[in-house]
Protein backbone atom coordinates (compact mmCIF):
# COMPACT_ATOMS: atom_id res chain seq x y z
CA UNK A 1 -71.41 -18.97 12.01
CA UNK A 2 -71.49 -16.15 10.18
CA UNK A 3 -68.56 -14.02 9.27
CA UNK A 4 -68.92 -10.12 10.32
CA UNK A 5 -66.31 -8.97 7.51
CA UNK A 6 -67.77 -10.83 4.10
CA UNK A 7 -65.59 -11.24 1.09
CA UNK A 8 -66.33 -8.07 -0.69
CA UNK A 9 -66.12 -9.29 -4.51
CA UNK A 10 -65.63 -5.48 -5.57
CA UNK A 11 -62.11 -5.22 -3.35
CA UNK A 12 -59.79 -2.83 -5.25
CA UNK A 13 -56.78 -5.04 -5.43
CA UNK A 14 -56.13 -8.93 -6.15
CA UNK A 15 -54.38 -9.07 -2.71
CA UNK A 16 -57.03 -7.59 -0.57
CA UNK A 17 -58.97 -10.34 -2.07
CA UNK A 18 -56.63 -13.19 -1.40
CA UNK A 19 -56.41 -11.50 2.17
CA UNK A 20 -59.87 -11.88 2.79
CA UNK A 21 -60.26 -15.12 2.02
CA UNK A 22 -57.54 -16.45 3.65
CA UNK A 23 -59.00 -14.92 6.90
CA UNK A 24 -62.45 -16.57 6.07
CA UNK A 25 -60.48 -19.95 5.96
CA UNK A 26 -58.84 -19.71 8.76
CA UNK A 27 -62.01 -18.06 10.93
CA UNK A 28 -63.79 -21.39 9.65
CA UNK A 29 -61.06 -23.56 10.90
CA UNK A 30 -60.97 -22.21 14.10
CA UNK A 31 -65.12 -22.89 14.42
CA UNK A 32 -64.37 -26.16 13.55
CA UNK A 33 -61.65 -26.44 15.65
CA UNK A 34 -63.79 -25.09 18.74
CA UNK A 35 -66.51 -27.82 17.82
CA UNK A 36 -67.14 -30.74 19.97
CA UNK A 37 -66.43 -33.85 17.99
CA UNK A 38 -69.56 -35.52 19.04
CA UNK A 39 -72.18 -32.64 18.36
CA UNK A 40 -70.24 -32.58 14.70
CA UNK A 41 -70.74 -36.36 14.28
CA UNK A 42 -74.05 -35.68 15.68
CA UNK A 43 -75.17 -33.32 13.51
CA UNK A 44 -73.40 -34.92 10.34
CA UNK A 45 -75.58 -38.54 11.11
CA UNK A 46 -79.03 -36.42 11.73
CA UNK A 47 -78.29 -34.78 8.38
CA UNK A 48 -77.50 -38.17 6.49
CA UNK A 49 -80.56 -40.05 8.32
CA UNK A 50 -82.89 -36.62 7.28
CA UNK A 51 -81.39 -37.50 3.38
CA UNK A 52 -82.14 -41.14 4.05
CA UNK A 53 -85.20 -40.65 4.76
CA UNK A 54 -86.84 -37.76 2.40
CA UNK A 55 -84.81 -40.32 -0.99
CA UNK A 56 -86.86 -43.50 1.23
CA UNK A 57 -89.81 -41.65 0.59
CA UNK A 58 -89.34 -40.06 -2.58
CA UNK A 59 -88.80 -43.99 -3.90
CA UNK A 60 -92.25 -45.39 -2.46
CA UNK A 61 -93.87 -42.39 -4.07
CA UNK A 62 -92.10 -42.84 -7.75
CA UNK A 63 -92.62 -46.73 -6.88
CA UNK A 64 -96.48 -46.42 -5.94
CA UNK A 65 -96.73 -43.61 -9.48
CA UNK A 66 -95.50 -46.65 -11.74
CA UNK A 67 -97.32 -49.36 -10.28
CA UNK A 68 -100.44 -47.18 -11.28
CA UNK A 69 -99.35 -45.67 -14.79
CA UNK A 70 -98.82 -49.90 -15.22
CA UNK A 71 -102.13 -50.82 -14.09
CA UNK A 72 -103.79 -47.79 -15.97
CA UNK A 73 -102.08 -48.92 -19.22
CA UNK A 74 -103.28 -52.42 -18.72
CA UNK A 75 -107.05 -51.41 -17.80
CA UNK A 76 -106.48 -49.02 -21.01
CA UNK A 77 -105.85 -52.07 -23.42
CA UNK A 78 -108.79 -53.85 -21.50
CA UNK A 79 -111.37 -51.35 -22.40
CA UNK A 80 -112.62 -52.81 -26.15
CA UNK A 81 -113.35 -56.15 -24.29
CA UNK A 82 -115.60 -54.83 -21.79
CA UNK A 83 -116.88 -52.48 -24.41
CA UNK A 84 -117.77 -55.51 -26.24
CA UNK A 85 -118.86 -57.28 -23.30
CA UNK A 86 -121.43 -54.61 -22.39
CA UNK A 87 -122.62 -54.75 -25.91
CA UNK A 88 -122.98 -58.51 -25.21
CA UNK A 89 -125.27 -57.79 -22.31
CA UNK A 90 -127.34 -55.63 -24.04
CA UNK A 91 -127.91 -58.66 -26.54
CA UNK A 92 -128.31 -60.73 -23.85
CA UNK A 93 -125.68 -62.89 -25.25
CA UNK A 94 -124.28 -62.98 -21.77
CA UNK A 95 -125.28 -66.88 -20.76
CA UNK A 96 -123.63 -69.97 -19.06
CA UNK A 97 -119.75 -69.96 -18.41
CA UNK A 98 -119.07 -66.73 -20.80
CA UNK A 99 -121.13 -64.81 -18.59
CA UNK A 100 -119.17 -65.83 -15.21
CA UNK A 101 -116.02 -64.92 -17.08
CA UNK A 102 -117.45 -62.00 -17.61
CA UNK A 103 -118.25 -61.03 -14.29
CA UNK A 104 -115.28 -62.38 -13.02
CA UNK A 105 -113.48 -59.89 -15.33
CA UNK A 106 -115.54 -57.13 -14.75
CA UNK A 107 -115.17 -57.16 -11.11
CA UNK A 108 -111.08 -57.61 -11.01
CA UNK A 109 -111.07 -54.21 -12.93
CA UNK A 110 -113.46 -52.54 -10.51
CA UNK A 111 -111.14 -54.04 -7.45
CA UNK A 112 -107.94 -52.43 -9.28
CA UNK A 113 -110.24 -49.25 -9.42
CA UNK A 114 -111.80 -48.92 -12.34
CA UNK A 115 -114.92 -47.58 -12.39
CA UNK A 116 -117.47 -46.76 -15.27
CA UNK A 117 -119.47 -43.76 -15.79
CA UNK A 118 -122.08 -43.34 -18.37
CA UNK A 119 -125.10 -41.07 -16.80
CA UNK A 120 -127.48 -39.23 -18.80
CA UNK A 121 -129.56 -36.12 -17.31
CA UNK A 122 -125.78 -35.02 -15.86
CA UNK A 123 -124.58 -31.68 -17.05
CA UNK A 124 -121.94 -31.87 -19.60
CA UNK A 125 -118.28 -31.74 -18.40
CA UNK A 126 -115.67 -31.51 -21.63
CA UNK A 127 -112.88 -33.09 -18.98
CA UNK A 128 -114.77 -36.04 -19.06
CA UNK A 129 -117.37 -36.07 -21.68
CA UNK A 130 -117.04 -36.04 -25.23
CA UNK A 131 -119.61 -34.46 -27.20
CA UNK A 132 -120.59 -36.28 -30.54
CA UNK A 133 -123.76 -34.50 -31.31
CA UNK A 134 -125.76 -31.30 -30.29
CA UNK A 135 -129.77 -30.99 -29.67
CA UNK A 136 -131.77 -28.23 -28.67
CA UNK A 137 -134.62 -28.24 -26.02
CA UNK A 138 -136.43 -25.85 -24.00
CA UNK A 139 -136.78 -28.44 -21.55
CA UNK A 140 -133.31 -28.35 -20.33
CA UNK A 141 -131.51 -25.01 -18.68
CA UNK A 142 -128.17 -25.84 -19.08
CA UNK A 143 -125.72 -27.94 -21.59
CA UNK A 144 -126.69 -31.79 -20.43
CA UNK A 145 -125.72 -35.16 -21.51
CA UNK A 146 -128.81 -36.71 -23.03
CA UNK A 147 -127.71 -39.79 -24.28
CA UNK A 148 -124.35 -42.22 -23.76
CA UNK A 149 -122.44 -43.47 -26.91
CA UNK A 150 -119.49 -44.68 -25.15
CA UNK A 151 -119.64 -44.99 -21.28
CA UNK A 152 -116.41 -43.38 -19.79
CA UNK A 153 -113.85 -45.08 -17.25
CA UNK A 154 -111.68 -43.58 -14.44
CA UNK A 155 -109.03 -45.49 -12.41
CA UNK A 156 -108.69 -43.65 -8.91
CA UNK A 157 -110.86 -40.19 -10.13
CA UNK A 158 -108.55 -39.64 -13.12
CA UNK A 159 -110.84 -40.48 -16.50
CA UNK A 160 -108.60 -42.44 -18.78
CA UNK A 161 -111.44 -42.71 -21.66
CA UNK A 162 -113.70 -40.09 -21.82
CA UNK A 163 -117.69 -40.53 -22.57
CA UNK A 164 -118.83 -40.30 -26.13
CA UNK A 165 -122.41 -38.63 -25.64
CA UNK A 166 -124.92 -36.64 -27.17
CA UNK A 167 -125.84 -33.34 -25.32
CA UNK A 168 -128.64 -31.00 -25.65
CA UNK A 169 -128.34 -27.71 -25.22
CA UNK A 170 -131.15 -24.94 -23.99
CA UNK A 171 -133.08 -23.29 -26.97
């Protein structure tokens, strides 16, 4: 409820102050007092089940955020072996049992969410493209990625490597 007569804080004398809060008190005892028991209780265990529920769900969220800062720090440490397993490929050293482990490997990071990006012909984006080398041409209209260095990987549409590239930019 609220109180028709607030404390004023500027009163002019130490005991109109202790006056007026002594009739606050007691005004808020009396509401209480005039309460029924069960709407109090009620009230009071809708309150503590609203609190239950908004820390329940604040834990799953901080829970699901460090499962994936885990599994992006893991895929992280990962990314020089399938950097050097794409360079395999392209030496088509990729043969016999090495190459099933390397599919195998290559497809559990893809399930956890990693995925690869290394176009060329895209237009250059410094959030996810890093630019190692600049070339002129009238043939393009607008900074693009002409060549891939270093492909780029994202786990759930957040880069965590960017692409190394070469861009070319109009004359």
């Amino acid at each position: 409820m609220v109180d028709e007569n607030p404390i004023d804080p500027a009163a002019s004398s130490e005991e109109e102050l202790a006056a007026a809060v002594e009739e606050a008190l007691a005004d808020t005892a009396e509401d209480i007092e005039n309460q029924d028991p069960v709407a109090v209780l009620t009230n009071d265990l809708q309150r503590l089940q609203a609190d239950f529920s908004n820390y329940r769900k604040r834990v799953d969220r901080e829970r699901i955020a460090a499962h994936e800062l885990t599994t992006a720090s893991v895929l992280v440490d990962l990314l020089p072996v399938l950097d050097d397993l794409d360079r395999a490929a392209q030496h088509n050293e990729l043969t016999g049992g090495f190459k099933a482990v390397a599919d195998r490997l290559i497809a559990i990071t893809e399930k956890l969410g990693l995925t690869k990006f290394a176009d060329t012909g895209v237009a250059f984006d410094p959030n996810i493209h890093d630019a190692i080398s600049h070339e002129t041409s009238a043939d393009v209209t607008e900074t693009t990625v002409t060549k891939v260095l270093q492909p780029g990987y994202r786990y759930k549409d957040r880069p965590i490597r960017v692409a190394m590239v070469v861009v070319t930019d109009p004359e």
